[in-house]
PDB file of N, CA and C in Angstrom:
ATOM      1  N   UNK A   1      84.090 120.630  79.336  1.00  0.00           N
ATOM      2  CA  UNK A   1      83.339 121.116  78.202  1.00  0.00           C
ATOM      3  C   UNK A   1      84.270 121.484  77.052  1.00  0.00           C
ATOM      4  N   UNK A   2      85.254 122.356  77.429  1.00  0.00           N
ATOM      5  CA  UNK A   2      86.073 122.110  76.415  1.00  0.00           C
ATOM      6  C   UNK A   2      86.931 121.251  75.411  1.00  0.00           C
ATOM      7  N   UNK A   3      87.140 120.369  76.395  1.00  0.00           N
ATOM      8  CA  UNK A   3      87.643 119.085  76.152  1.00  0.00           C
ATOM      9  C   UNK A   3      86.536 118.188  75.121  1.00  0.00           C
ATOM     10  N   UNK A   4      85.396 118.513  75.501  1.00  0.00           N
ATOM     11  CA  UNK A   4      84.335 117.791  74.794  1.00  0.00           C
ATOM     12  C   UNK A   4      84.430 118.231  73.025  1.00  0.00           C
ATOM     13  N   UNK A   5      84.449 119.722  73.099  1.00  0.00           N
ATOM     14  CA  UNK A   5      84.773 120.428  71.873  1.00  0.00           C
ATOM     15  C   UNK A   5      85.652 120.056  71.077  1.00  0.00           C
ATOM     16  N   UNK A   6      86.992 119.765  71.523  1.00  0.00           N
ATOM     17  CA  UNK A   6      87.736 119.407  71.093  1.00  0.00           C
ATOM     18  C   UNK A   6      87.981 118.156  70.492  1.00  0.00           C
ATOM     19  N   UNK A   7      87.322 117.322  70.964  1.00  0.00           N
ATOM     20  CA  UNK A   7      86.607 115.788  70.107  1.00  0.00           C
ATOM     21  C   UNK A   7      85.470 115.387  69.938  1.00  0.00           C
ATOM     22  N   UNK A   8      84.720 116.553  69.855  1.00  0.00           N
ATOM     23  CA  UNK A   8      83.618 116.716  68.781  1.00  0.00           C
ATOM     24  C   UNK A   8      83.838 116.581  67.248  1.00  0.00           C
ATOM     25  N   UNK A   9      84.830 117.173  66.744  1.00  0.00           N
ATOM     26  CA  UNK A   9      84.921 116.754  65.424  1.00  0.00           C
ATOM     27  C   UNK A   9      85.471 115.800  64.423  1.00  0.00           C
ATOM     28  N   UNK A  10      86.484 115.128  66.135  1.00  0.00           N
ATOM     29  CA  UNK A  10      87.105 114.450  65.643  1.00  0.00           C
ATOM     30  C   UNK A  10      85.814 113.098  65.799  1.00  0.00           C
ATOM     31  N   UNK A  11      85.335 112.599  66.524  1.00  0.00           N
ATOM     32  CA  UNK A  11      83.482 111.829  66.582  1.00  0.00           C
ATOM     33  C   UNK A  11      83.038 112.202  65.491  1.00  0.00           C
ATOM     34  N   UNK A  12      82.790 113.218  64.630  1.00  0.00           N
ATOM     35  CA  UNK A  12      82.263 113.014  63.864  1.00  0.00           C
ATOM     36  C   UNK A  12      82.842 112.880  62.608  1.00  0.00           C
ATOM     37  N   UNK A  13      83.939 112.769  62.479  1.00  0.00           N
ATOM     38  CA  UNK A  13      84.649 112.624  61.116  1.00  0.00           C
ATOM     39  C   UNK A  13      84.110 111.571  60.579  1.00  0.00           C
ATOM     40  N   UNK A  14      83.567 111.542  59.120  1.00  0.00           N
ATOM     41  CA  UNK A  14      82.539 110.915  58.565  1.00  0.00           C
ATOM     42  C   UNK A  14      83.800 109.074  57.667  1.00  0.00           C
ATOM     43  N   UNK A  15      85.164 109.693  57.691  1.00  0.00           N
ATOM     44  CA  UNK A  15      86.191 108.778  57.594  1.00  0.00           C
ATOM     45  C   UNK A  15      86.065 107.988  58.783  1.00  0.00           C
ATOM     46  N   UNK A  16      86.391 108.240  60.136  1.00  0.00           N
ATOM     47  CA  UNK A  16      86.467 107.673  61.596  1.00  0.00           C
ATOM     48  C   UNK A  16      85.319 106.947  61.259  1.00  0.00           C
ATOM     49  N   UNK A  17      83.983 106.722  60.953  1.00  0.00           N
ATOM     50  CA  UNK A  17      82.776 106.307  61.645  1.00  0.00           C
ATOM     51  C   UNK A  17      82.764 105.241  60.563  1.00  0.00           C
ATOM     52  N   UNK A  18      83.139 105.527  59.232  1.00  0.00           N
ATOM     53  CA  UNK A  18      83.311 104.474  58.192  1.00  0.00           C
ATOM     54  C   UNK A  18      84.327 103.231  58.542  1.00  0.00           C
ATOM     55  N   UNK A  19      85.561 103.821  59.146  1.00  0.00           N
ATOM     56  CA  UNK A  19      86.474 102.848  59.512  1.00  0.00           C
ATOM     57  C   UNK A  19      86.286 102.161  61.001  1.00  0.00           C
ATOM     58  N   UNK A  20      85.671 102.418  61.884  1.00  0.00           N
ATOM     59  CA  UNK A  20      85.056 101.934  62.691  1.00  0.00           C
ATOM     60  C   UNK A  20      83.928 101.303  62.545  1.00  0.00           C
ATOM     61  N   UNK A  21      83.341 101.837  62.022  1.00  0.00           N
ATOM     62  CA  UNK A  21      81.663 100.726  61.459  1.00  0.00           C
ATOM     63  C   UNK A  21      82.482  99.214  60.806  1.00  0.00           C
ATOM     64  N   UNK A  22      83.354  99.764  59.862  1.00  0.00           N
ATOM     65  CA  UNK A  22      84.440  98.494  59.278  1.00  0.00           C
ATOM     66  C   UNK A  22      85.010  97.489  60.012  1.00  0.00           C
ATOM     67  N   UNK A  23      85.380  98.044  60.809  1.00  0.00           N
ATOM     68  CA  UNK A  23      85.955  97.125  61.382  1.00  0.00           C
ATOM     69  C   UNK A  23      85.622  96.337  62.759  1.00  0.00           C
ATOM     70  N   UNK A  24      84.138  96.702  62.913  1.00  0.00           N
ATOM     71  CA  UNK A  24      83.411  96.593  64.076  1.00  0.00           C
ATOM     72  C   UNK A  24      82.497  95.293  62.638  1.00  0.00           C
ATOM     73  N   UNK A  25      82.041  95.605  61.818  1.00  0.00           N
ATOM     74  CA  UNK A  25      81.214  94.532  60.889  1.00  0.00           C
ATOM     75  C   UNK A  25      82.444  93.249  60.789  1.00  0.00           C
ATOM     76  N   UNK A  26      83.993  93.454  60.708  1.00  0.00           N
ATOM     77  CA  UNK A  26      84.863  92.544  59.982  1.00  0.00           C
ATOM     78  C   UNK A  26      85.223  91.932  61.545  1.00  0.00           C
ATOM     79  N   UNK A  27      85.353  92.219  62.397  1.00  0.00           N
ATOM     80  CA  UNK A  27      85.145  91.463  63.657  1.00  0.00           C
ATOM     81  C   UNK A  27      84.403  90.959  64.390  1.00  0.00           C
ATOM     82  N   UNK A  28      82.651  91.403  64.087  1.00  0.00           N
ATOM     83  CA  UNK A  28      81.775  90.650  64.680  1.00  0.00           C
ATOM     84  C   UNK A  28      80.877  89.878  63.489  1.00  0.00           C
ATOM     85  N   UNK A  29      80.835  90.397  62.919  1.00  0.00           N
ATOM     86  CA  UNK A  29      79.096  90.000  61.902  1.00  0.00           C
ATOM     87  C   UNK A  29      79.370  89.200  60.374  1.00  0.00           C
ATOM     88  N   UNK A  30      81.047  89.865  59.823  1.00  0.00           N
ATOM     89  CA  UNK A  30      80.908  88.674  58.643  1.00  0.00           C
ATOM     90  C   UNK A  30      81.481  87.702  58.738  1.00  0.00           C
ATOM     91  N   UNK A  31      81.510  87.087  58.014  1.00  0.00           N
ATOM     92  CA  UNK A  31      81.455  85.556  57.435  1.00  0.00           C
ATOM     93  C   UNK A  31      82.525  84.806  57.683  1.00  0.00           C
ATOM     94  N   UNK A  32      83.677  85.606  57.731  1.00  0.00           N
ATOM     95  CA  UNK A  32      84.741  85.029  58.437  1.00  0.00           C
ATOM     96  C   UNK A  32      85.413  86.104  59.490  1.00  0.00           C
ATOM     97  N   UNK A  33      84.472  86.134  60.601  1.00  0.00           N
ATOM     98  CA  UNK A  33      84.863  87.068  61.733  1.00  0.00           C
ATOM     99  C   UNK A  33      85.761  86.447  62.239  1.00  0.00           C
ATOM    100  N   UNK A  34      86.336  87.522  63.623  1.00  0.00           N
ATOM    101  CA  UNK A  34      87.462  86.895  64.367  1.00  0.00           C
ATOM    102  C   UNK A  34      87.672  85.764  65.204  1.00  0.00           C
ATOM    103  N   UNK A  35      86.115  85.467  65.566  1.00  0.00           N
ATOM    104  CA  UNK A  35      86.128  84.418  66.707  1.00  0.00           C
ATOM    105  C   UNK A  35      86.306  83.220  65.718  1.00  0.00           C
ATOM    106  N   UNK A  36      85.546  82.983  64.457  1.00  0.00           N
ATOM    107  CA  UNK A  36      85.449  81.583  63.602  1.00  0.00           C
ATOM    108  C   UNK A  36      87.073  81.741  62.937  1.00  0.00           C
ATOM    109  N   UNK A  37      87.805  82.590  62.853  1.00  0.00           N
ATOM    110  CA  UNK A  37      88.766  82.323  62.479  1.00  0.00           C
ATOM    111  C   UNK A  37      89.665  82.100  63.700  1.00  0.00           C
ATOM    112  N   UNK A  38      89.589  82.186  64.264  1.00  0.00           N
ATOM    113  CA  UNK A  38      90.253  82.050  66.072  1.00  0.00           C
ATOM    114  C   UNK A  38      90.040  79.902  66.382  1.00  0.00           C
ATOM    115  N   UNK A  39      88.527  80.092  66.003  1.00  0.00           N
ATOM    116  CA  UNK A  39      88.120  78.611  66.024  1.00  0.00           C
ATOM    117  C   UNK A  39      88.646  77.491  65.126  1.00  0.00           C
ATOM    118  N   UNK A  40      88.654  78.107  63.283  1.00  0.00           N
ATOM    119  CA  UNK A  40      89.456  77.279  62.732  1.00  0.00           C
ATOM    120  C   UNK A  40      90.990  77.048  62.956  1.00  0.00           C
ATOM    121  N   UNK A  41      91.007  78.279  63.494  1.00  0.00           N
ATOM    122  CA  UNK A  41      92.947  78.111  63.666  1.00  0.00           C
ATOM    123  C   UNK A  41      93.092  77.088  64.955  1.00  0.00           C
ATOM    124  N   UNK A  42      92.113  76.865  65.849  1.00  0.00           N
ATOM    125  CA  UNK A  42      92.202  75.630  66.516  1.00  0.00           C
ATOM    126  C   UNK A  42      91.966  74.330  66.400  1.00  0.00           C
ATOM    127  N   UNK A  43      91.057  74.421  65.143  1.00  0.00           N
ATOM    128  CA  UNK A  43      90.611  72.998  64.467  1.00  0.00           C
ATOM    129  C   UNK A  43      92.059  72.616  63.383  1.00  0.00           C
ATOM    130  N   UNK A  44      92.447  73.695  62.568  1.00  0.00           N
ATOM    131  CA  UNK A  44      93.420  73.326  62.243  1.00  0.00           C
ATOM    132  C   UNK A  44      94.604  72.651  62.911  1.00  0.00           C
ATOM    133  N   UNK A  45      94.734  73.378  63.819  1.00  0.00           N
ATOM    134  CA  UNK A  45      96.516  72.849  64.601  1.00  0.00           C
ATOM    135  C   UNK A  45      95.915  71.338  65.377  1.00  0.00           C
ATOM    136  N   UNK A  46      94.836  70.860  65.666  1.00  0.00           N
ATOM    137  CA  UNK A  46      93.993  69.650  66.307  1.00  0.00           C
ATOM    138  C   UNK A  46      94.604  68.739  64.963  1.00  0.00           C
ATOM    139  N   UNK A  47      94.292  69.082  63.372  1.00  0.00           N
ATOM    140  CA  UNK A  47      94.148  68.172  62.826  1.00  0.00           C
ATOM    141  C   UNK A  47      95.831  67.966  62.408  1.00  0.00           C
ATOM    142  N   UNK A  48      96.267  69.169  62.127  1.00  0.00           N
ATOM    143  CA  UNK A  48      97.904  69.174  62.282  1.00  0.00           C
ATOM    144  C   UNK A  48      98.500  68.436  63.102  1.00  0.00           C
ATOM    145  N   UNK A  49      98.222  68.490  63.980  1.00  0.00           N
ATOM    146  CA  UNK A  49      98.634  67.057  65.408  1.00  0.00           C
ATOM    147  C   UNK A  49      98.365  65.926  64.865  1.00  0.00           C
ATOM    148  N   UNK A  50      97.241  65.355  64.762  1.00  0.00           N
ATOM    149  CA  UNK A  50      96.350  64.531  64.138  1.00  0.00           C
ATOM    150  C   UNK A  50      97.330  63.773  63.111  1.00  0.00           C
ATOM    151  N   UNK A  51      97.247  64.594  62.048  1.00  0.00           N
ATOM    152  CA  UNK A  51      98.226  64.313  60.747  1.00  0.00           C
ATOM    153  C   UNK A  51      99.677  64.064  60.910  1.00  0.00           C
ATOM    154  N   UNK A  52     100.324  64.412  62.422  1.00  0.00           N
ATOM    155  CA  UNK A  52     101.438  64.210  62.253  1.00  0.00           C
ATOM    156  C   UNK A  52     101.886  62.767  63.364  1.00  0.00           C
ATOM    157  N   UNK A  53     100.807  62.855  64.230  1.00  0.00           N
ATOM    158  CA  UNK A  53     100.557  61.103  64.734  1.00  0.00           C
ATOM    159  C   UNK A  53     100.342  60.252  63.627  1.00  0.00           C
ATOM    160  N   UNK A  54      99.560  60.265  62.490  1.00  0.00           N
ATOM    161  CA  UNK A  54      99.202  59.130  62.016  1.00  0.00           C
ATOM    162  C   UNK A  54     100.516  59.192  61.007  1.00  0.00           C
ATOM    163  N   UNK A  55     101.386  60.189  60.753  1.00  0.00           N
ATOM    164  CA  UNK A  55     101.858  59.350  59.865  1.00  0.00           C
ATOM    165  C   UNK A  55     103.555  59.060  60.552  1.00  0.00           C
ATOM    166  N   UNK A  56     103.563  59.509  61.630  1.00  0.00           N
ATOM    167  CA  UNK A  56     104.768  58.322  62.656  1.00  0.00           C
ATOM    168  C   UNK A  56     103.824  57.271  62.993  1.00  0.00           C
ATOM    169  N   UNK A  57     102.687  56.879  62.980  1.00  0.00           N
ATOM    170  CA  UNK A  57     102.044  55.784  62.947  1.00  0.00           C
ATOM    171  C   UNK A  57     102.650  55.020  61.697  1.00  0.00           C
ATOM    172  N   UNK A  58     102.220  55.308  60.472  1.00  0.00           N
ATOM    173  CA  UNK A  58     102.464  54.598  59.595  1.00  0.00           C
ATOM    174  C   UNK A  58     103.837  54.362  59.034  1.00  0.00           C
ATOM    175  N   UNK A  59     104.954  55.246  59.616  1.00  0.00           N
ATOM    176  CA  UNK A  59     106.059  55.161  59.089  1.00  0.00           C
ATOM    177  C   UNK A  59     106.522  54.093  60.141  1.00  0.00           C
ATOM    178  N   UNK A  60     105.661  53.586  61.254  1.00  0.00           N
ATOM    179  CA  UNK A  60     106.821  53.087  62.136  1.00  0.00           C
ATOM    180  C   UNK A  60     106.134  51.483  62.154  1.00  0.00           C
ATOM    181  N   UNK A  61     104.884  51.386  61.274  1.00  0.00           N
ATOM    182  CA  UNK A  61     104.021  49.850  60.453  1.00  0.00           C
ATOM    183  C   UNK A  61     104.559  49.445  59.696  1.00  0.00           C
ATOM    184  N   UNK A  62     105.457  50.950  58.825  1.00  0.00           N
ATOM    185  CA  UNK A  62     106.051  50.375  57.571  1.00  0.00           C
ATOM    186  C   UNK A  62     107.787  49.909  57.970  1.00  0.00           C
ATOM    187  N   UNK A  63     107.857  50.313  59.406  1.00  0.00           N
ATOM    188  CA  UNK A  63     109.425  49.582  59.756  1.00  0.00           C
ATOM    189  C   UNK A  63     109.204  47.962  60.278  1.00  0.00           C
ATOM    190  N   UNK A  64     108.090  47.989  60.870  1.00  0.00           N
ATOM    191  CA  UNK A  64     107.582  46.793  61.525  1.00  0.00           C
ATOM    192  C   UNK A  64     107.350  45.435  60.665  1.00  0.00           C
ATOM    193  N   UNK A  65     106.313  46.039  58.786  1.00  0.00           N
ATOM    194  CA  UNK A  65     106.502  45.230  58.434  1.00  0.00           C
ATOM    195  C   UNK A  65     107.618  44.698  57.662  1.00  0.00           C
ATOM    196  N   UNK A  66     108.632  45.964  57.269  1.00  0.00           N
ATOM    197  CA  UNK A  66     109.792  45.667  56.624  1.00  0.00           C
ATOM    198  C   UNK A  66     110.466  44.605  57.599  1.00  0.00           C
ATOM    199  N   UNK A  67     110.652  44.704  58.917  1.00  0.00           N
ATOM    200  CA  UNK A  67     111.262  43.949  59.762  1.00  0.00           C
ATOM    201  C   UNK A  67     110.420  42.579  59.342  1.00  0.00           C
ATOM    202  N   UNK A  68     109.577  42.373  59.616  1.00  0.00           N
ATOM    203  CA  UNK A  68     108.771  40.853  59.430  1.00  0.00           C
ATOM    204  C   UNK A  68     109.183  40.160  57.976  1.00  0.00           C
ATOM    205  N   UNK A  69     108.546  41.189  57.281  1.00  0.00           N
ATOM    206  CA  UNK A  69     108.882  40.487  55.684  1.00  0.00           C
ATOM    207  C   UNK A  69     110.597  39.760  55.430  1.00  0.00           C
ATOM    208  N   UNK A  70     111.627  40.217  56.105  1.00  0.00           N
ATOM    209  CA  UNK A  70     112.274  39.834  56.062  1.00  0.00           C
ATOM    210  C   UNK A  70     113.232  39.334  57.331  1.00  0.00           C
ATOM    211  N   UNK A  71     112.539  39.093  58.359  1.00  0.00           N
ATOM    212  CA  UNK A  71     113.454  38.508  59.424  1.00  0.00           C
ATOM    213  C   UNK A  71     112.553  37.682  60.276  1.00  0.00           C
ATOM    214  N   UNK A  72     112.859  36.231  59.998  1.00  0.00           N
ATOM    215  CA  UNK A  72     111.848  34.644  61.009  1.00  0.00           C
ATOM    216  C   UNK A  72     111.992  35.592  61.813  1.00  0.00           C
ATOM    217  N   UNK A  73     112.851  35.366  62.556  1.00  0.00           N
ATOM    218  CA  UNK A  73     112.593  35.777  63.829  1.00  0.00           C
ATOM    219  C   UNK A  73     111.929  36.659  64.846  1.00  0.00           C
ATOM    220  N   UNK A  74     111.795  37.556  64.002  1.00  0.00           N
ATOM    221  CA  UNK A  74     110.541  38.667  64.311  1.00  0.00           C
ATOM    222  C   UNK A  74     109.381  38.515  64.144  1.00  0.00           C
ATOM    223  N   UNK A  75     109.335  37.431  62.900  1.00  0.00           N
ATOM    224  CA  UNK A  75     108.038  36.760  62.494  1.00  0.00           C
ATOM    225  C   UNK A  75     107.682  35.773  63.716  1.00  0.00           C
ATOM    226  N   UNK A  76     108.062  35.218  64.313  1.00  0.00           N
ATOM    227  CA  UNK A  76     108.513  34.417  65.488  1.00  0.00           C
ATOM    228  C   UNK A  76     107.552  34.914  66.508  1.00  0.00           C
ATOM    229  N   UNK A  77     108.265  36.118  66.825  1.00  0.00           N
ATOM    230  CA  UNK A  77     108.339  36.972  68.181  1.00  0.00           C
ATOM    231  C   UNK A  77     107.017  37.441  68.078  1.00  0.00           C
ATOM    232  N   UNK A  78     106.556  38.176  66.902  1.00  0.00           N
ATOM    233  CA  UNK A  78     105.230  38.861  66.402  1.00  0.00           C
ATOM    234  C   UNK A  78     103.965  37.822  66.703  1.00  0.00           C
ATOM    235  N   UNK A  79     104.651  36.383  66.177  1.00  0.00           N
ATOM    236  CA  UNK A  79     103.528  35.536  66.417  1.00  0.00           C
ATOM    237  C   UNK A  79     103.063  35.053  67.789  1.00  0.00           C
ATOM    238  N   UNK A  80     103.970  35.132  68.470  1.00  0.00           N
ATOM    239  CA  UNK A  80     104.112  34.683  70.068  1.00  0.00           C
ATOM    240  C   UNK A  80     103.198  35.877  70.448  1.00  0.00           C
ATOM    241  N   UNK A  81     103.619  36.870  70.112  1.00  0.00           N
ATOM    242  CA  UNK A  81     102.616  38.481  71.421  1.00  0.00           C
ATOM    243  C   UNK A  81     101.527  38.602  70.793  1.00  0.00           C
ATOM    244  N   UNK A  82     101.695  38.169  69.681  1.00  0.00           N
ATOM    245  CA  UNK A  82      99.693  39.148  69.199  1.00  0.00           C
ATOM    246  C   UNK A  82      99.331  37.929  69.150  1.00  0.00           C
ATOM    247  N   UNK A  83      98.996  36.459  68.665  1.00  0.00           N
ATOM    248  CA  UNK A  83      98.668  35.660  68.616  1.00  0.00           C
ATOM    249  C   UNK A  83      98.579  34.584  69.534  1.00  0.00           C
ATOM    250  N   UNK A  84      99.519  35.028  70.205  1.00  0.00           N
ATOM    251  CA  UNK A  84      99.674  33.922  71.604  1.00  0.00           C
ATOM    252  C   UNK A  84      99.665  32.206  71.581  1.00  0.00           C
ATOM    253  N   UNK A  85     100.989  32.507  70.148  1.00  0.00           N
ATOM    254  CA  UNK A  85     101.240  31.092  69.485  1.00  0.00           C
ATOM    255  C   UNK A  85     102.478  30.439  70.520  1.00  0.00           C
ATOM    256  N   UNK A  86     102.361  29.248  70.576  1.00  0.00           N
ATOM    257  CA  UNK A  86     103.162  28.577  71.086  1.00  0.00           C
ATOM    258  C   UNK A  86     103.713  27.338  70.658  1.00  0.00           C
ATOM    259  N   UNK A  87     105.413  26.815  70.720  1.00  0.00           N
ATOM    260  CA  UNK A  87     105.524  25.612  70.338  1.00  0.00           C
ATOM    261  C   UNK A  87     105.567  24.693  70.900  1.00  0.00           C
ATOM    262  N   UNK A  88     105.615  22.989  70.437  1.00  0.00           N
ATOM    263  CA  UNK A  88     105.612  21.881  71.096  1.00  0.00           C
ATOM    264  C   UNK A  88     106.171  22.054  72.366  1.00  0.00           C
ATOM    265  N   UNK A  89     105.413  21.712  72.842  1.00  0.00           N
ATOM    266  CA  UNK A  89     105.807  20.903  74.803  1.00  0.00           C
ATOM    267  C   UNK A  89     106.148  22.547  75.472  1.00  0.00           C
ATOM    268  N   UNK A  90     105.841  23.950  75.317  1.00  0.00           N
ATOM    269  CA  UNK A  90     105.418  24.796  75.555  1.00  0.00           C
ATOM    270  C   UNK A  90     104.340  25.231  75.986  1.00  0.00           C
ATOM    271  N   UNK A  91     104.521  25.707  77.714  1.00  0.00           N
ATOM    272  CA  UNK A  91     103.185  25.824  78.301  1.00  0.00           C
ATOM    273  C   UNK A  91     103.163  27.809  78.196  1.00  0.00           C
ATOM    274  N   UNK A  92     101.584  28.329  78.226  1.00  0.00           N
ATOM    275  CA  UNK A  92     101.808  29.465  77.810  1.00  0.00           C
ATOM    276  C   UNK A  92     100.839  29.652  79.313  1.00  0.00           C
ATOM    277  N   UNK A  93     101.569  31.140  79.772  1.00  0.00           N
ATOM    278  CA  UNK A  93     100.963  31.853  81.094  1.00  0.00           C
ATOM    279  C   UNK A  93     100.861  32.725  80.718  1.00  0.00           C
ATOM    280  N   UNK A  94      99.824  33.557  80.705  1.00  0.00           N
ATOM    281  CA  UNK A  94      99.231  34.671  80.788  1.00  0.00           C
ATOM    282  C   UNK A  94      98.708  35.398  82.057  1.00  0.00           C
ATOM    283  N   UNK A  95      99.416  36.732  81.966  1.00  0.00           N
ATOM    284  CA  UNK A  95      99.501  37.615  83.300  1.00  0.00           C
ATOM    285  C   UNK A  95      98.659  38.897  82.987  1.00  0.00           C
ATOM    286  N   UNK A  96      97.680  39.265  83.621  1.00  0.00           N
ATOM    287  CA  UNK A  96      96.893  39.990  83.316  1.00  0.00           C
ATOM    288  C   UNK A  96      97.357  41.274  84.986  1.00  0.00           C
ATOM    289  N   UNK A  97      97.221  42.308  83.984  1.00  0.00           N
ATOM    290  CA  UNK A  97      97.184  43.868  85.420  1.00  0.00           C
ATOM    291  C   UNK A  97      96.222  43.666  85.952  1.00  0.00           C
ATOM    292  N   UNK A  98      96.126  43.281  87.422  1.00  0.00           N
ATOM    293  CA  UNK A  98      94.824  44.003  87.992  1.00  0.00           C
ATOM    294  C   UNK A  98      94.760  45.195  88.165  1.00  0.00           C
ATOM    295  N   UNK A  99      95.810  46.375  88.391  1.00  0.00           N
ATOM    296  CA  UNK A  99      95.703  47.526  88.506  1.00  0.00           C
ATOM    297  C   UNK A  99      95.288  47.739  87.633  1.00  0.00           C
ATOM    298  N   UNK A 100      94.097  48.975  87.553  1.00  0.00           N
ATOM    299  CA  UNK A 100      93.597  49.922  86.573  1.00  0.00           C
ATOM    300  C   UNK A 100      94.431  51.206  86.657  1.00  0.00           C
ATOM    301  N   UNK A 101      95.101  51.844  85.707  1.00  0.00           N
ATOM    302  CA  UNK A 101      95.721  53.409  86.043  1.00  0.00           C
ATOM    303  C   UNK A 101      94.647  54.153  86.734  1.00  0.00           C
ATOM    304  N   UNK A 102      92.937  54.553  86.644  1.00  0.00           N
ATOM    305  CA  UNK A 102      92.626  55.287  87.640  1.00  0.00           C
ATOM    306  C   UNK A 102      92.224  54.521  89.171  1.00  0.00           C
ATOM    307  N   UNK A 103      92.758  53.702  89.232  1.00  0.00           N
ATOM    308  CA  UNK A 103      92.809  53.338  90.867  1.00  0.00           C
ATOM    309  C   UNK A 103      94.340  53.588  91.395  1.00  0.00           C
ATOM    310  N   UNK A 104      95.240  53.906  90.747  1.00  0.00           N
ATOM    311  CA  UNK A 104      96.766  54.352  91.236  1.00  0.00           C
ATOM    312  C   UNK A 104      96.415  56.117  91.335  1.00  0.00           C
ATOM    313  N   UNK A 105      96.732  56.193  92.282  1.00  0.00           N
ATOM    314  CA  UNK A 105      96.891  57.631  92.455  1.00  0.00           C
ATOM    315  C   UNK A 105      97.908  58.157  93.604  1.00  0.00           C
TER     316      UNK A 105
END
């Protein structure tokens, strides 16, 4: 009981109930509470990833085509794997995986 007395006034300090009401509204109820900012900070770093694949994607298209534009031989090589070009009196075999990765386990 005494003990109760003793933070009785501090419960009711009309400062305490303002700064608690505050910060009980700025963590649950407005507009940019903690959880949606918790959420964008995960959508962000998703697209941050995102953004930093595509552009070692594109920096490594733009080595690929620098290589082509200026070297047959790659032009060659490029045409042989994606196109599955071949020259005179050249027989072409194609080897296909039967393994699927989820049947290796």
């Amino acid at each position: 009981m005494a003990n109760f007395k003793k933070i009785l006034p501090v419960l009711t300090n009309r400062y305490l109930i303002v700064a608690l009401g505050f910060a009980i509204w700025m963590l649950f109820f407005d507009q940019r509470d903690f959880y949606q900012q918790k959420e964008r900070s995960g959508e962000l770093n998703k697209l941050e990833a995102a953004k930093k694949y595509y552009q070692d994607e594109i920096s490594k298209n733009k080595k690929q085509l620098e290589n082509l534009q200026n070297n047959p031989a790659a032009i060659e090589k490029f045409a042989r794997e994606r196109y599955l070009l071949k020259r005179d009196g050249e027989e072409l075999y194609l080897f296909e995986d039967s393994l699927n990765s989820a049947e290796i386990k």
